[in-house]
Protein backbone atom coordinates (compact mmCIF):
# COMPACT_ATOMS: atom_id res chain seq x y z
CA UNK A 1 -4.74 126.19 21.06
CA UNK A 2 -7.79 124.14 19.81
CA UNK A 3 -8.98 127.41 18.08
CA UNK A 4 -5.45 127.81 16.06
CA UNK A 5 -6.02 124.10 14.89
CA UNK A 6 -8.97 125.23 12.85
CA UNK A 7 -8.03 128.19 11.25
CA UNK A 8 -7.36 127.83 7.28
CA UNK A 9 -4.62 129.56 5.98
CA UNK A 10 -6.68 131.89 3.30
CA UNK A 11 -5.95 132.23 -0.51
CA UNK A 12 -8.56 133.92 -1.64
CA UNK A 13 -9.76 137.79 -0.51
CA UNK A 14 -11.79 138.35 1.97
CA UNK A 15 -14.96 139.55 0.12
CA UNK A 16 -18.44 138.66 1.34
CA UNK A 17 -19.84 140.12 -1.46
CA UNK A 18 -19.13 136.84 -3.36
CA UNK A 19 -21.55 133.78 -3.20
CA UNK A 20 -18.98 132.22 -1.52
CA UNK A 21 -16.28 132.82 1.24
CA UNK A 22 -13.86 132.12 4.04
CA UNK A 23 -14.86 134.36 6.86
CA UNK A 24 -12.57 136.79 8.59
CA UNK A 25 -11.79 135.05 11.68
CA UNK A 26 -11.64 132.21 9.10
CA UNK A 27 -13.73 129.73 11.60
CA UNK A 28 -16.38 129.44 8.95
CA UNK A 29 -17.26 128.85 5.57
CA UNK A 30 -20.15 131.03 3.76
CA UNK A 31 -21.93 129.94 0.74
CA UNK A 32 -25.16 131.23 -0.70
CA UNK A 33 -28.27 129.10 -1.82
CA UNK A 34 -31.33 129.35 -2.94
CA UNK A 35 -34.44 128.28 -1.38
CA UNK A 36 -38.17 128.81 -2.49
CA UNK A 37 -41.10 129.93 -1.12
CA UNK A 38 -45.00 129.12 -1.60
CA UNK A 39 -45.56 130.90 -4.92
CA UNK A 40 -41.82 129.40 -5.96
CA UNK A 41 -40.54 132.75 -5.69
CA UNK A 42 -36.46 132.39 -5.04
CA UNK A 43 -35.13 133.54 -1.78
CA UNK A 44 -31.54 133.84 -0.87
CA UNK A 45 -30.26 132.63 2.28
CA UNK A 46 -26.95 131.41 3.65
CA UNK A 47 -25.40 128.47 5.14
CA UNK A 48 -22.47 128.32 7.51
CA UNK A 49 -19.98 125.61 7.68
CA UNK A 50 -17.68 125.70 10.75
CA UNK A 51 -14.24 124.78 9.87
CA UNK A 52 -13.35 121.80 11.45
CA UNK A 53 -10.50 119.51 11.40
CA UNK A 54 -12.45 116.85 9.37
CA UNK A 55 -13.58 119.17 6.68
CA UNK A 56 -10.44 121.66 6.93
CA UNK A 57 -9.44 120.02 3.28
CA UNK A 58 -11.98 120.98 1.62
CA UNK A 59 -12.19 124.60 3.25
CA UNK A 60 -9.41 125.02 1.94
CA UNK A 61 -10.04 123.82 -1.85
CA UNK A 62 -13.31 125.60 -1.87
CA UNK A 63 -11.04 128.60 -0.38
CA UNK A 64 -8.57 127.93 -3.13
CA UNK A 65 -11.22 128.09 -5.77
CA UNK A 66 -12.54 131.55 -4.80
CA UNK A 67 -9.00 133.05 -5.16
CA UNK A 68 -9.09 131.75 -8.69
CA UNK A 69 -12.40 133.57 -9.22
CA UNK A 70 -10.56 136.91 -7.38
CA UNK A 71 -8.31 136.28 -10.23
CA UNK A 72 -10.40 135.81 -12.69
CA UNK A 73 -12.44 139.41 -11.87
CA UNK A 74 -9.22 140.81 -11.60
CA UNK A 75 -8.17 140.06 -14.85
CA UNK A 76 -10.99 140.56 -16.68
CA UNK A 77 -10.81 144.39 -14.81
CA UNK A 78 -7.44 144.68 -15.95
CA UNK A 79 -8.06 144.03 -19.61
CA UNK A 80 -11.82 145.30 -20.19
CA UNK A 81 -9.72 148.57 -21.23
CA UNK A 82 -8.16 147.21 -24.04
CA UNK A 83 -11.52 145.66 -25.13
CA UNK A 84 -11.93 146.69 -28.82
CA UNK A 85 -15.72 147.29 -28.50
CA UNK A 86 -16.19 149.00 -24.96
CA UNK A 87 -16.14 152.69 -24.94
CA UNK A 88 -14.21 153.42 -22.12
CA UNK A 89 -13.84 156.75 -20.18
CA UNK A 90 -10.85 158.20 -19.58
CA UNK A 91 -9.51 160.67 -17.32
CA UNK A 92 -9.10 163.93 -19.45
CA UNK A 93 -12.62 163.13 -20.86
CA UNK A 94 -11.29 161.67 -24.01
CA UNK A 95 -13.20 158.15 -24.86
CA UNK A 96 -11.37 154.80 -26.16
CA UNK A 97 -12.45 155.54 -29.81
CA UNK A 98 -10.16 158.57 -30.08
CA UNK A 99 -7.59 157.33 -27.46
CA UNK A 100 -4.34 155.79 -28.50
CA UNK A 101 -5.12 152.23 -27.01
CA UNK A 102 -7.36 152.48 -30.08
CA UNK A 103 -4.63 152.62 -32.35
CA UNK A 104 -2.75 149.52 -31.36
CA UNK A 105 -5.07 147.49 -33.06
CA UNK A 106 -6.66 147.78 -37.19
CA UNK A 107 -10.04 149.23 -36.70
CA UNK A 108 -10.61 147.11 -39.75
CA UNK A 109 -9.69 144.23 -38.96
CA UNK A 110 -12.94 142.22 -37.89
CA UNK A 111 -11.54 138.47 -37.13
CA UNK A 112 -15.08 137.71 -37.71
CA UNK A 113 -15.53 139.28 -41.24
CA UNK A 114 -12.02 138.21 -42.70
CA UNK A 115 -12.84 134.81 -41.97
CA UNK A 116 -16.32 134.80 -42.73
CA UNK A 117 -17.54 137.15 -44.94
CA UNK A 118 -18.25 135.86 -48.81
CA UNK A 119 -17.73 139.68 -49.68
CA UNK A 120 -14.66 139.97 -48.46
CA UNK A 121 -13.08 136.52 -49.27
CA UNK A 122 -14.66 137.13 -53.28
CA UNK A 123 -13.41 140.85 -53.32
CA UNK A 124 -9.49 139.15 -52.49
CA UNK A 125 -10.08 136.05 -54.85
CA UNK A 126 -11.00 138.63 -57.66
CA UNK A 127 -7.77 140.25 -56.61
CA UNK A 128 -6.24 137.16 -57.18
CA UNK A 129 -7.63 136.72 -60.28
CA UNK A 130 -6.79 139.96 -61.55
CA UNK A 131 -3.15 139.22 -61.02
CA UNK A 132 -3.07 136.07 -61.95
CA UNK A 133 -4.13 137.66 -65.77
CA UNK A 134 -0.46 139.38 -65.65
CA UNK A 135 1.16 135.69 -65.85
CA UNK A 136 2.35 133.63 -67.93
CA UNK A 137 0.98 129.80 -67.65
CA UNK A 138 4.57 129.15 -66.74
CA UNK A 139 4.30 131.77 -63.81
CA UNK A 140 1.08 130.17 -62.29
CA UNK A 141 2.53 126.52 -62.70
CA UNK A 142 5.33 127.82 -60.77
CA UNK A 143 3.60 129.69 -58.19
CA UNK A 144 1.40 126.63 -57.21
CA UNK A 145 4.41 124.14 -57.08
CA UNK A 146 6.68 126.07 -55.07
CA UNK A 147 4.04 128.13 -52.68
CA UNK A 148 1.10 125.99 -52.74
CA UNK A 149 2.69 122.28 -52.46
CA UNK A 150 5.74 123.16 -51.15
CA UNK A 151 8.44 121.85 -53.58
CA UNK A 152 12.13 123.80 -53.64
CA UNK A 153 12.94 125.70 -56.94
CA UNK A 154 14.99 122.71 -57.64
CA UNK A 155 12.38 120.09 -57.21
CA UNK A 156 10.33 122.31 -59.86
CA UNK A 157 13.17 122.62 -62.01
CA UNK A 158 13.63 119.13 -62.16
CA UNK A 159 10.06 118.23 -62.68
CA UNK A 160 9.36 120.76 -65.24
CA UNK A 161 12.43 120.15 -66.90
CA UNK A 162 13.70 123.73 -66.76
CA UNK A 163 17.19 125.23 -65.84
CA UNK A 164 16.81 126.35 -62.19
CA UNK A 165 18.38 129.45 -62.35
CA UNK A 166 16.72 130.43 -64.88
CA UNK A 167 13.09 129.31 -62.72
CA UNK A 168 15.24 131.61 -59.50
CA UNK A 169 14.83 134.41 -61.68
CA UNK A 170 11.16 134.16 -62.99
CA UNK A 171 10.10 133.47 -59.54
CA UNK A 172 11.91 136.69 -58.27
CA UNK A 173 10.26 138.58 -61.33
CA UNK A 174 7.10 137.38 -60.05
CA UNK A 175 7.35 138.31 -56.80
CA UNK A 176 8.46 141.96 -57.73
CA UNK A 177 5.65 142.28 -59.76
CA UNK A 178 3.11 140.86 -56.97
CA UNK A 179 5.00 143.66 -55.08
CA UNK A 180 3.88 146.47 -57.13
CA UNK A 181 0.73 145.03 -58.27
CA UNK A 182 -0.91 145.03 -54.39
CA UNK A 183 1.64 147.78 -53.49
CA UNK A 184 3.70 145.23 -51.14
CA UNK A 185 7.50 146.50 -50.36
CA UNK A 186 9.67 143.16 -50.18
CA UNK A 187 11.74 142.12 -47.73
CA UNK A 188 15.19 142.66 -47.75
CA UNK A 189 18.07 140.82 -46.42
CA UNK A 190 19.83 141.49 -43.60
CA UNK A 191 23.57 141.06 -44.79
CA UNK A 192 23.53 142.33 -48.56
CA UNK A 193 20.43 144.53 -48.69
CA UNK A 194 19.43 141.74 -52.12
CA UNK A 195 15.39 140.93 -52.25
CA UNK A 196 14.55 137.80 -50.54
């Protein structure tokens, strides 16, 4: 009976390859430290904690926390294969550069580099640029009112003291031509197949 009363209910794996963990017969509580010798050379040793019912709390919180760590491993295991950069084995001898997990994600697409690099970001603003050549002063007023600060066709209309239909239509024009100048196909819409 006494020997029930201290038994933790485990979370975590057994798995006393861990610095930490909950025996089997769950009576005590293993943790690794490190002590030094003469020379301050480190050696590992272990300390054993019988569960007992004044510390059974915190068994089982320290218990808790090593099934977050199983966790942890386990999903870091589970997603190390879709990691862009590891060359992973597979199977029929084929390796994750020529396998189709590779082909999920842009090859070019370096988070790092789009949002960093001065080459790349001056190679798209020249792009920019370029386009921006094609238009009219009218064009570029437009395109900075309505995409850039975020005013309705309307609101531009009014402000620029245009007709607004006639503003719907340049901005469409504009957009088709953005289209075919980066090679873009526009949306559609759903109900009447018109351009967005």
């Amino acid at each position: 009976m006494k020997e029930q009363c201290n038994k933790v209910k485990r979370t975590s794996y057994f798995n006393s390859n861990r610095g930490s963990y909950l025996d089997e017969e769950r009576q005590e509580y293993v943790y690794e430290v490190l002590t030094y010798d003469e020379n301050d050379r480190p050696i590992p040793s272990q300390v054993r904690v019988a569960v007992t019912k004044d510390n059974t709390e915190i068994i089982k919180y320290l218990d808790e926390q090593d099934h977050k760590e199983d966790l942890q491993e386990r999903y870091q295991k589970e997603n190390s294969i879709c990691s862009i950069n590891q060359d992973v084995s597979f199977d029929d001898g084929k390796t994750f550069e020529n396998s189709v997990l590779n082909k999920i994600t842009d090859p070019n697409s370096d988070i790092y580099k789009i949002l960093f690099d001065d080459e790349l970001k001056s190679k798209k603003k020249s792009r920019i640029n370029e386009f921006y050549k094609t238009l009219k002063p009218i064009d570029i007023e437009l395109i900075q009112e309505h995409i850039f600060n975020h005013k309705t066709i309307s609101q531009v209309a009014k402000e620029l003291k245009q007709n607004e239909d006639a503003l719907e239509s340049r901005f469409r024009r504009i957009r088709t031509k953005a289209s075919e100048f980066y090679g873009i196909e526009l949306p559609k819409h759903k109900n009447d197949g018109k351009q967005v």
